[in-house]
PDB file of N, CA and C in Angstrom:
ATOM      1  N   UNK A   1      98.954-167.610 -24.332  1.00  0.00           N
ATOM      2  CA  UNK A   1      98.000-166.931 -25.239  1.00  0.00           C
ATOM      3  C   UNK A   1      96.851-166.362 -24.402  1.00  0.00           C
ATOM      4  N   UNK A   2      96.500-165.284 -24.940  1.00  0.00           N
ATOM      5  CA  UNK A   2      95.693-164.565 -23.661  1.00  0.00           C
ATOM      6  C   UNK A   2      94.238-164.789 -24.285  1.00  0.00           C
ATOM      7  N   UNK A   3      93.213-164.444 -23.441  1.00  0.00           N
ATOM      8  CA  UNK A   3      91.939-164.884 -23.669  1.00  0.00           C
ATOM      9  C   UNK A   3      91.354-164.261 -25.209  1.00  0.00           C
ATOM     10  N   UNK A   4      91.669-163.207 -25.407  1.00  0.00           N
ATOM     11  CA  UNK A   4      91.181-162.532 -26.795  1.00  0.00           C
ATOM     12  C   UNK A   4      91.489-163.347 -27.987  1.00  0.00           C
ATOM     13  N   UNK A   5      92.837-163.436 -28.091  1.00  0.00           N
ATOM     14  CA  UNK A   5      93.898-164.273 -29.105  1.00  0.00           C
ATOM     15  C   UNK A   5      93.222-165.408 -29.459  1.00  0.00           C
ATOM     16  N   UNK A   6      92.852-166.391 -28.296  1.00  0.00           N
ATOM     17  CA  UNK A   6      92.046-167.614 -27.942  1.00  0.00           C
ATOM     18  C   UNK A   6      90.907-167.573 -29.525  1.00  0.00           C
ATOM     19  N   UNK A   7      89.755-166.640 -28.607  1.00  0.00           N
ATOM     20  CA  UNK A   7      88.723-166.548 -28.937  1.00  0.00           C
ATOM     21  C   UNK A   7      88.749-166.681 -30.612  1.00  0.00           C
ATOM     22  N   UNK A   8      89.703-165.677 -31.008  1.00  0.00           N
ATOM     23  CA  UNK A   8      89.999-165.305 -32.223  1.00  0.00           C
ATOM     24  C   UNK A   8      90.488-166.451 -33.256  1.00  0.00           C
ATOM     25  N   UNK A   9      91.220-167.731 -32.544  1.00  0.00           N
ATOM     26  CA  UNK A   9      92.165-168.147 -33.320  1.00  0.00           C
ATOM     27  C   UNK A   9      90.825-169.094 -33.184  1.00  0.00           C
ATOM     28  N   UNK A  10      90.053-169.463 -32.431  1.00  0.00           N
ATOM     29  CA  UNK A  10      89.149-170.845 -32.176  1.00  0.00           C
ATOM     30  C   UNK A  10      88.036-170.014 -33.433  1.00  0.00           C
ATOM     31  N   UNK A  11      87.589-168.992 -33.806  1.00  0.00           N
ATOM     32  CA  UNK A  11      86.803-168.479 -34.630  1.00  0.00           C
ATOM     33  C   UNK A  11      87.188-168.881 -36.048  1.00  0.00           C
ATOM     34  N   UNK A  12      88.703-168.530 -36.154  1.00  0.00           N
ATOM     35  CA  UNK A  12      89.157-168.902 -37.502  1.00  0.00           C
ATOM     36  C   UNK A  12      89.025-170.652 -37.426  1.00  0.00           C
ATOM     37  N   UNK A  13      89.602-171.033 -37.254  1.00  0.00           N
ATOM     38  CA  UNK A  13      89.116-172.191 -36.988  1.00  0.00           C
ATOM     39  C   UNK A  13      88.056-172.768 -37.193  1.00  0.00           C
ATOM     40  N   UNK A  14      87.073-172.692 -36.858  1.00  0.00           N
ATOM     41  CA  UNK A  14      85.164-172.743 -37.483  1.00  0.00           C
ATOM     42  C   UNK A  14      85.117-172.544 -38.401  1.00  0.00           C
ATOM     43  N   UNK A  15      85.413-171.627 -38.919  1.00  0.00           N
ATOM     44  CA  UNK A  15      85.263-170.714 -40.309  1.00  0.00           C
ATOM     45  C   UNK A  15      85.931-172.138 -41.185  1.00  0.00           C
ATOM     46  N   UNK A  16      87.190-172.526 -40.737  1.00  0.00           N
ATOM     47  CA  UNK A  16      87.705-173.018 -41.718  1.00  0.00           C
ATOM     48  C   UNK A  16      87.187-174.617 -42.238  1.00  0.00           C
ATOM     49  N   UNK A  17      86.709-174.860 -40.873  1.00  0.00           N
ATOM     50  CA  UNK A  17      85.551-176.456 -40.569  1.00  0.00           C
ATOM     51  C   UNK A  17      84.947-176.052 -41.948  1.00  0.00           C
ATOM     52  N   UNK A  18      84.071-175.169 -41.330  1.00  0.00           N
ATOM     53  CA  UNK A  18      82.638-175.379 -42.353  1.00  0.00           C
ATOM     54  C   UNK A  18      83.216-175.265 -43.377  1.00  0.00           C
ATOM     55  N   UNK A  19      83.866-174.271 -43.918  1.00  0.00           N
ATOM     56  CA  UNK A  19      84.640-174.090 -45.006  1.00  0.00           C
ATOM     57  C   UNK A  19      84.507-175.378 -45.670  1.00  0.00           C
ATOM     58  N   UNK A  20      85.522-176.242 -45.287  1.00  0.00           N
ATOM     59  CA  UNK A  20      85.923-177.687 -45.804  1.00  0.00           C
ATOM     60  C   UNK A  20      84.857-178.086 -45.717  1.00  0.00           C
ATOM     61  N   UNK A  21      83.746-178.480 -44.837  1.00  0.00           N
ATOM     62  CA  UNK A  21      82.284-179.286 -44.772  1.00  0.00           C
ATOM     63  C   UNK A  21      81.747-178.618 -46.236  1.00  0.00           C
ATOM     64  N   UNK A  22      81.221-177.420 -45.996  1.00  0.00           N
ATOM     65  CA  UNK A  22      80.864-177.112 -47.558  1.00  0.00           C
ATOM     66  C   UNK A  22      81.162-177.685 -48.601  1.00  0.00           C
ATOM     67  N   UNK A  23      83.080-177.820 -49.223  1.00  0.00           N
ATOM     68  CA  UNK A  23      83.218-178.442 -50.179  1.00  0.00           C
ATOM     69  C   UNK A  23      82.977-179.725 -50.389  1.00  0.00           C
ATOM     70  N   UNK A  24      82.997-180.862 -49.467  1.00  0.00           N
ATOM     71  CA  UNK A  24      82.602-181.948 -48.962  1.00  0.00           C
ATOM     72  C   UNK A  24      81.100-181.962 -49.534  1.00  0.00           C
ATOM     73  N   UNK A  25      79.962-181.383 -48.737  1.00  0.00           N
ATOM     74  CA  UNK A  25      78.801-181.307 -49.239  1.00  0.00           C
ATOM     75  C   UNK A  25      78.363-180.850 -51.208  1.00  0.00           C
ATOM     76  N   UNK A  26      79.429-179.803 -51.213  1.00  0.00           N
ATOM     77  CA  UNK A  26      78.949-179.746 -52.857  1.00  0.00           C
ATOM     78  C   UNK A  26      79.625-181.161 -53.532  1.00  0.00           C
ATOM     79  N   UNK A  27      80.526-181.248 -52.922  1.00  0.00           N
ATOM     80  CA  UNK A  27      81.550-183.001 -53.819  1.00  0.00           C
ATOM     81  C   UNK A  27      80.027-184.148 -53.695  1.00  0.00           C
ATOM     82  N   UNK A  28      79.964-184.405 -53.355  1.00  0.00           N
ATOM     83  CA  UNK A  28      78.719-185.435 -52.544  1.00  0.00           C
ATOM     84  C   UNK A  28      77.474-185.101 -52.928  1.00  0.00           C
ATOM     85  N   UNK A  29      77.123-184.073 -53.672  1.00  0.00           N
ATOM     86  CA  UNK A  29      75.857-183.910 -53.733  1.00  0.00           C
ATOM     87  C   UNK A  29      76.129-183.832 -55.492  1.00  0.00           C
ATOM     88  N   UNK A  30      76.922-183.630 -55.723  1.00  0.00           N
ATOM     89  CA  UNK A  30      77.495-183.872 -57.478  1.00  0.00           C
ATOM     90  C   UNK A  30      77.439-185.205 -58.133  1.00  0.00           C
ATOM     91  N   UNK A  31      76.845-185.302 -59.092  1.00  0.00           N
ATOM     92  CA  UNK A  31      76.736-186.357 -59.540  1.00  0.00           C
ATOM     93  C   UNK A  31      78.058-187.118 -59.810  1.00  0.00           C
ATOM     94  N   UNK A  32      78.885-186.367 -60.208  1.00  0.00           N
ATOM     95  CA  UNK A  32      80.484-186.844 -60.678  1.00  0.00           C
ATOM     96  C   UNK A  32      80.699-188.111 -59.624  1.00  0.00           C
ATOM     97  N   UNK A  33      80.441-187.694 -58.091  1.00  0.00           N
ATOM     98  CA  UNK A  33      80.775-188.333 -57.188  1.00  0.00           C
ATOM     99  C   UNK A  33      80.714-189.416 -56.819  1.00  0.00           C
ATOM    100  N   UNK A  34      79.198-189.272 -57.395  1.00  0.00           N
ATOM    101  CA  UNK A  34      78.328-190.847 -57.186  1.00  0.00           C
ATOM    102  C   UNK A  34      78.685-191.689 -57.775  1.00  0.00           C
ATOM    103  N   UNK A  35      78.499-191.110 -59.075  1.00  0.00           N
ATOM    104  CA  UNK A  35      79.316-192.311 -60.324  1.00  0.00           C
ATOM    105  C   UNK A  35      80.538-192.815 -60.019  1.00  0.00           C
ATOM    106  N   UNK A  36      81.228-192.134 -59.612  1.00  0.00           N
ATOM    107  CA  UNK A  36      82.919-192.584 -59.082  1.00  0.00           C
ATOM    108  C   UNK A  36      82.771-193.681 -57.868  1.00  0.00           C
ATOM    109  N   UNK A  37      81.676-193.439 -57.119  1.00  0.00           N
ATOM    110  CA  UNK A  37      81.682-194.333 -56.105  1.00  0.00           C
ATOM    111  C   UNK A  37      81.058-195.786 -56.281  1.00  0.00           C
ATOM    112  N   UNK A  38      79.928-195.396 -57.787  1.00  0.00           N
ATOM    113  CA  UNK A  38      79.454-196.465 -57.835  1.00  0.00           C
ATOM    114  C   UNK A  38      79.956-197.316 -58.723  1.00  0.00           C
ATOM    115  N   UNK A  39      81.358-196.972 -59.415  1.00  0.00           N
ATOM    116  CA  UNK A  39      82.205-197.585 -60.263  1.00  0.00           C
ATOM    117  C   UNK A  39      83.136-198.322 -59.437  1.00  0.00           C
ATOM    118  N   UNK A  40      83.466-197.594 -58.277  1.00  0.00           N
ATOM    119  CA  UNK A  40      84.528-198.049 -57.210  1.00  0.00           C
ATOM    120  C   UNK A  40      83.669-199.627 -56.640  1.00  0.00           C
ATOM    121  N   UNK A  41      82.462-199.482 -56.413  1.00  0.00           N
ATOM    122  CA  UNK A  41      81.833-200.461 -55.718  1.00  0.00           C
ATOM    123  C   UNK A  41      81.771-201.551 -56.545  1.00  0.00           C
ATOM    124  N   UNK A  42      80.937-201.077 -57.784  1.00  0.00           N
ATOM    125  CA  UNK A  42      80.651-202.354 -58.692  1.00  0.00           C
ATOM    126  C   UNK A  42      82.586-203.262 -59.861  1.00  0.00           C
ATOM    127  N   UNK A  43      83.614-202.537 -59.246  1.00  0.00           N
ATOM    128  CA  UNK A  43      85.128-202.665 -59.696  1.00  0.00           C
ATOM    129  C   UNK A  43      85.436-203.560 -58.352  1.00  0.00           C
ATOM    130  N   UNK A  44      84.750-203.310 -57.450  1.00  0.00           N
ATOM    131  CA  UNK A  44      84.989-204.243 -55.890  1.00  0.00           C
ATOM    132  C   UNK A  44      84.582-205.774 -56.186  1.00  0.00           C
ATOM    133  N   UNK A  45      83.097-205.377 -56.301  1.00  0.00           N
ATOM    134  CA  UNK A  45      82.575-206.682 -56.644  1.00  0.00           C
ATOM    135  C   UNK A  45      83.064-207.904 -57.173  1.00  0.00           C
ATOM    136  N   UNK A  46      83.444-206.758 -58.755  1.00  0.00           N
ATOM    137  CA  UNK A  46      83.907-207.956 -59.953  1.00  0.00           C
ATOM    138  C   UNK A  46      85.308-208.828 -59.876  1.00  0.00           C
ATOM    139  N   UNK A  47      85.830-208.340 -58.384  1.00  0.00           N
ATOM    140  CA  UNK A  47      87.100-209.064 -58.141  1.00  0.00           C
ATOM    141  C   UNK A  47      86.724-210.873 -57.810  1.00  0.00           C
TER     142      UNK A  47
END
């Protein structure tokens, strides 16, 4: 793979990181999330 190709394919690549980080960050910053986690925790407990 020659140096251009490289550059190009490592760009898409980034793009696609953040991409996914983004959805990650809106999941996590949603309340839906929290609640799910804090049901998961306090369902831990009660074992």
């Amino acid at each position: 793979m020659n140096k251009r190709m490289q550059k190009k394919v490592e760009k898409q690549q980034k793009q696609q990181l953040s991409a996914i980080l983004d959805k990650l960050i809106t999941l996590v910053r949603s309340d839906k999330c929290w609640l799910l986690i804090k049901q998961n925790k306090s369902a831990d407990y009660g074992r």
